[in-house]
N, C-alpha and C. Protein backbone atom coordinates (compact mmCIF):
# COMPACT_ATOMS: atom_id res chain seq x y z
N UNK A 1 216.37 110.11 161.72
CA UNK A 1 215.44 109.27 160.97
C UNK A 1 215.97 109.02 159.56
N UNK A 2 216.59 110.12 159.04
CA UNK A 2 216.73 109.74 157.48
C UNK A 2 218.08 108.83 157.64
N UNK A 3 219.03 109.03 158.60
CA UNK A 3 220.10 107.77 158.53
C UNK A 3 219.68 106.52 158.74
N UNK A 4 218.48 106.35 159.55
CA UNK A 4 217.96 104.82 159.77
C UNK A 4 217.03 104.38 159.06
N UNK A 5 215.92 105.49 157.78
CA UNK A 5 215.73 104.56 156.40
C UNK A 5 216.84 104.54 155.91
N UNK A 6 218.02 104.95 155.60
CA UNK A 6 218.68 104.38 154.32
C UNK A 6 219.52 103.12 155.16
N UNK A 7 220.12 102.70 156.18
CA UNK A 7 220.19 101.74 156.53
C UNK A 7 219.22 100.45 156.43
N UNK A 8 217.97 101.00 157.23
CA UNK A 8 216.95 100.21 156.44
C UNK A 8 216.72 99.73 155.34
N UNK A 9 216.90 100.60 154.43
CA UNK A 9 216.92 100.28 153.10
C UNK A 9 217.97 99.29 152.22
N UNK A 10 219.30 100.01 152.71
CA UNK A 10 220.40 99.44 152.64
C UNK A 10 220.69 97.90 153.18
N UNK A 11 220.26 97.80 154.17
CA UNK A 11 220.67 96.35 154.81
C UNK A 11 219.09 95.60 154.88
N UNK A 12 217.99 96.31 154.87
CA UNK A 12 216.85 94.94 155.04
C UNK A 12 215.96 94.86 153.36
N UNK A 13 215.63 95.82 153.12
CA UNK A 13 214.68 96.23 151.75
C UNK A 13 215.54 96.06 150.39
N UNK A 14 216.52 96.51 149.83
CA UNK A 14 216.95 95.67 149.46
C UNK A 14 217.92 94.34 149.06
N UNK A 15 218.09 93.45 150.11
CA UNK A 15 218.09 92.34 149.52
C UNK A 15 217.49 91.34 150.17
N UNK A 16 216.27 91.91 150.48
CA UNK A 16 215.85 90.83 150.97
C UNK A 16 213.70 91.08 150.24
N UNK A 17 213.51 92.10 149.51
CA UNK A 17 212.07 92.44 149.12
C UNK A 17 212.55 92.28 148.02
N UNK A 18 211.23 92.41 147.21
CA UNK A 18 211.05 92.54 146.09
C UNK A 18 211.03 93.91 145.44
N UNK A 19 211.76 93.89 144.04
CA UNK A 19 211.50 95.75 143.48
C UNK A 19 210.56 96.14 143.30
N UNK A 20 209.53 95.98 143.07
CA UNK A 20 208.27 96.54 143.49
C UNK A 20 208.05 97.28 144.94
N UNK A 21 208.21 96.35 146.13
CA UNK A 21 208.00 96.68 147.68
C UNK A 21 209.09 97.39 147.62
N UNK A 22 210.52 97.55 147.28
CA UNK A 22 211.39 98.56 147.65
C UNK A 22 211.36 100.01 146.65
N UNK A 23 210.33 99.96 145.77
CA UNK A 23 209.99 101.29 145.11
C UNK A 23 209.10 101.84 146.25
N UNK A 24 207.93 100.60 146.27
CA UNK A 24 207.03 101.54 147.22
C UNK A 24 207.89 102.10 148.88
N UNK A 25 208.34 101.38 148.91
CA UNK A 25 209.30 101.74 150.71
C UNK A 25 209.59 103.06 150.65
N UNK A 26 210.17 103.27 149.30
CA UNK A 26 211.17 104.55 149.31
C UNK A 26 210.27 105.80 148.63
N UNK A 27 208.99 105.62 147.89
CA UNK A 27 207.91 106.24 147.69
C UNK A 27 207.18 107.07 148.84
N UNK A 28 207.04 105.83 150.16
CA UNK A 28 206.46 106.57 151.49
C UNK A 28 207.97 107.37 152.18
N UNK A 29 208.61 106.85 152.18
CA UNK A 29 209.79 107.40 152.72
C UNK A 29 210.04 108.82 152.36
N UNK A 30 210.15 109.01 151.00
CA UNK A 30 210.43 110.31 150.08
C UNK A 30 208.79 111.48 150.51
N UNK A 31 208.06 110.77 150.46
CA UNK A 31 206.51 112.14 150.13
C UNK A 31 205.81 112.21 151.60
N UNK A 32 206.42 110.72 152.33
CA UNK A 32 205.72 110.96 153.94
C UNK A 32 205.98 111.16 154.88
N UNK A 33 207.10 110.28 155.28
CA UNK A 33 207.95 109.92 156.22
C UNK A 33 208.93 111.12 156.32
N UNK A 34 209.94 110.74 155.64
CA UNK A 34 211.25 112.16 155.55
C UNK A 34 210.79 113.45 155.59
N UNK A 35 209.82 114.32 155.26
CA UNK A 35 209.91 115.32 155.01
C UNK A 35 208.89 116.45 156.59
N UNK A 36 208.42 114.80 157.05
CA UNK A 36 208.08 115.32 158.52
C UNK A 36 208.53 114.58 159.71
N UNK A 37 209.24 113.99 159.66
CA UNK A 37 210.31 112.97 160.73
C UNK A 37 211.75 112.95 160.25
N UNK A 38 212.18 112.99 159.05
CA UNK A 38 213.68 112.97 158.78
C UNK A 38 214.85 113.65 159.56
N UNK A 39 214.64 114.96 159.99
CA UNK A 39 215.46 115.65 160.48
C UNK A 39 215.54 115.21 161.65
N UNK A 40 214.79 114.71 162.44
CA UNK A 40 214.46 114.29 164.01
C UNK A 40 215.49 113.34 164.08
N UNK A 41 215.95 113.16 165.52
CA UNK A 41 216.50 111.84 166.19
C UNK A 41 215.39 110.86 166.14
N UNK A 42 215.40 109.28 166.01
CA UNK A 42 214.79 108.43 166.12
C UNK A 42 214.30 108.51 167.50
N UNK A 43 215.12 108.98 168.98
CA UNK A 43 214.32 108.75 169.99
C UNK A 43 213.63 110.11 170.13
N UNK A 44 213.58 111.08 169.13
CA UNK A 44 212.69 112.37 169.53
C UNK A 44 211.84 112.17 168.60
N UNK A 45 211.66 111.12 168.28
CA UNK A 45 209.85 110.96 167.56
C UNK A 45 209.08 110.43 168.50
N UNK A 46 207.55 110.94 168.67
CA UNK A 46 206.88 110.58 169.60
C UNK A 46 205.22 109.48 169.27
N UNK A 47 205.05 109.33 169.94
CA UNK A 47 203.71 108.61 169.40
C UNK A 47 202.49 109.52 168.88
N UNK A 48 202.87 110.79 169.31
CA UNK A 48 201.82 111.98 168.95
C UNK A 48 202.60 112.08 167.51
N UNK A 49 204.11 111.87 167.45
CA UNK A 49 204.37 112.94 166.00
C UNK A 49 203.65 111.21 165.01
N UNK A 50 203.80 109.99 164.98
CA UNK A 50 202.95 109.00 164.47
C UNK A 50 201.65 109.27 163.90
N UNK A 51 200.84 109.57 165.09
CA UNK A 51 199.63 109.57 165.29
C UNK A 51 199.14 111.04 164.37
N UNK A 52 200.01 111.88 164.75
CA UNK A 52 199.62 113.29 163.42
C UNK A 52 200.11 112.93 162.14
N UNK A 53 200.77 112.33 161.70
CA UNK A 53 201.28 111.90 160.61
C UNK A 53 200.22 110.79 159.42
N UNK A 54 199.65 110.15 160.26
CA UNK A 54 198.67 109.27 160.06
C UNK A 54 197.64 110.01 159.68
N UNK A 55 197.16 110.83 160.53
CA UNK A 55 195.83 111.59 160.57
C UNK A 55 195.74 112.48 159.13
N UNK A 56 197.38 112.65 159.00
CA UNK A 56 197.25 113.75 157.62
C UNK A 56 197.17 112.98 156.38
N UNK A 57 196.63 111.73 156.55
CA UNK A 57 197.13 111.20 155.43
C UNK A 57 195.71 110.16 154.97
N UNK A 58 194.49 110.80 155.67
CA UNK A 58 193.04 110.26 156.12
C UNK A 58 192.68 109.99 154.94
N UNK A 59 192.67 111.13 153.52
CA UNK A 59 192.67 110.86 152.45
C UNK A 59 192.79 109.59 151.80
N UNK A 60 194.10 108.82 152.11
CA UNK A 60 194.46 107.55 151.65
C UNK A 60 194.47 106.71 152.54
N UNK A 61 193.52 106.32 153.23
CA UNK A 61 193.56 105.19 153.88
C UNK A 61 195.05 103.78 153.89
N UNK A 62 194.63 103.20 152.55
CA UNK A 62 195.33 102.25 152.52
C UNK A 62 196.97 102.80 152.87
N UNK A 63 197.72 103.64 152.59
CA UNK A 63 198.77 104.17 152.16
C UNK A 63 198.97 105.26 153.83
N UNK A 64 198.43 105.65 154.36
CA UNK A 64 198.41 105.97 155.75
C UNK A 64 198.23 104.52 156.54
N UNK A 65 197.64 103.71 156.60
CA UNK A 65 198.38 102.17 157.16
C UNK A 65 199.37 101.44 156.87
N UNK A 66 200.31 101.88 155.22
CA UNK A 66 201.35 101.15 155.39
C UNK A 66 202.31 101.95 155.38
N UNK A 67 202.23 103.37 155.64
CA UNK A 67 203.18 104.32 156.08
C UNK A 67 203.28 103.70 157.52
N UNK A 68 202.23 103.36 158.06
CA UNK A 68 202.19 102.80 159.36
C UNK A 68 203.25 101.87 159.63
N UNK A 69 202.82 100.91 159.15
CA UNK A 69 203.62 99.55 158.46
C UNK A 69 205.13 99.77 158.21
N UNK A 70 205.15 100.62 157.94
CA UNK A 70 206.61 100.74 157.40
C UNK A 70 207.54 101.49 158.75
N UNK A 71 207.08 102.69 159.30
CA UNK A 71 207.54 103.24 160.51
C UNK A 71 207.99 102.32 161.17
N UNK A 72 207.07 101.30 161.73
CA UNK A 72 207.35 100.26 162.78
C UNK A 72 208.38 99.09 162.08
N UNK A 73 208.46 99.09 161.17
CA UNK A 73 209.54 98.08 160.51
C UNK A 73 210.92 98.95 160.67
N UNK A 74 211.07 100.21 160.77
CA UNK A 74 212.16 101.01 160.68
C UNK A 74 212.72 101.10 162.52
């Protein structure tokens, strides 16, 4: 996972977003994403490890849907 955000990052976010959207990209990436999916293979993430990931993040609504948002763009 963490080789396919920085590709992500690298080849779609920035040059093609705005610096604003590629602070926030790498904001969820850094505090959400990476630190409970990073180590994983992309095909050993599951729709359960998604779906718990989301759930922990009930607190912030908005920001647990575009962690959403962002997974599926990756």
């Amino acid at each position: 996972m963490r080789e396919l955000a920085e590709r992500y990052l690298a080849d779609h976010a920035e040059p093609k977003k705005r610096p604003n959207s590629i602070r926030n990209d790498r904001q969820m990436l850094r505090d959400h994403i990476l630190p409970r999916l990073g180590r994983r293979k992309v095909s050993g993430v599951t729709r359960e490890d998604v779906s718990k990931l989301h759930s922990t993040m009930r607190e912030t609504p908005y920001a647990a849907n575009r962690t959403l948002a962002l997974l599926s763009k990756l």
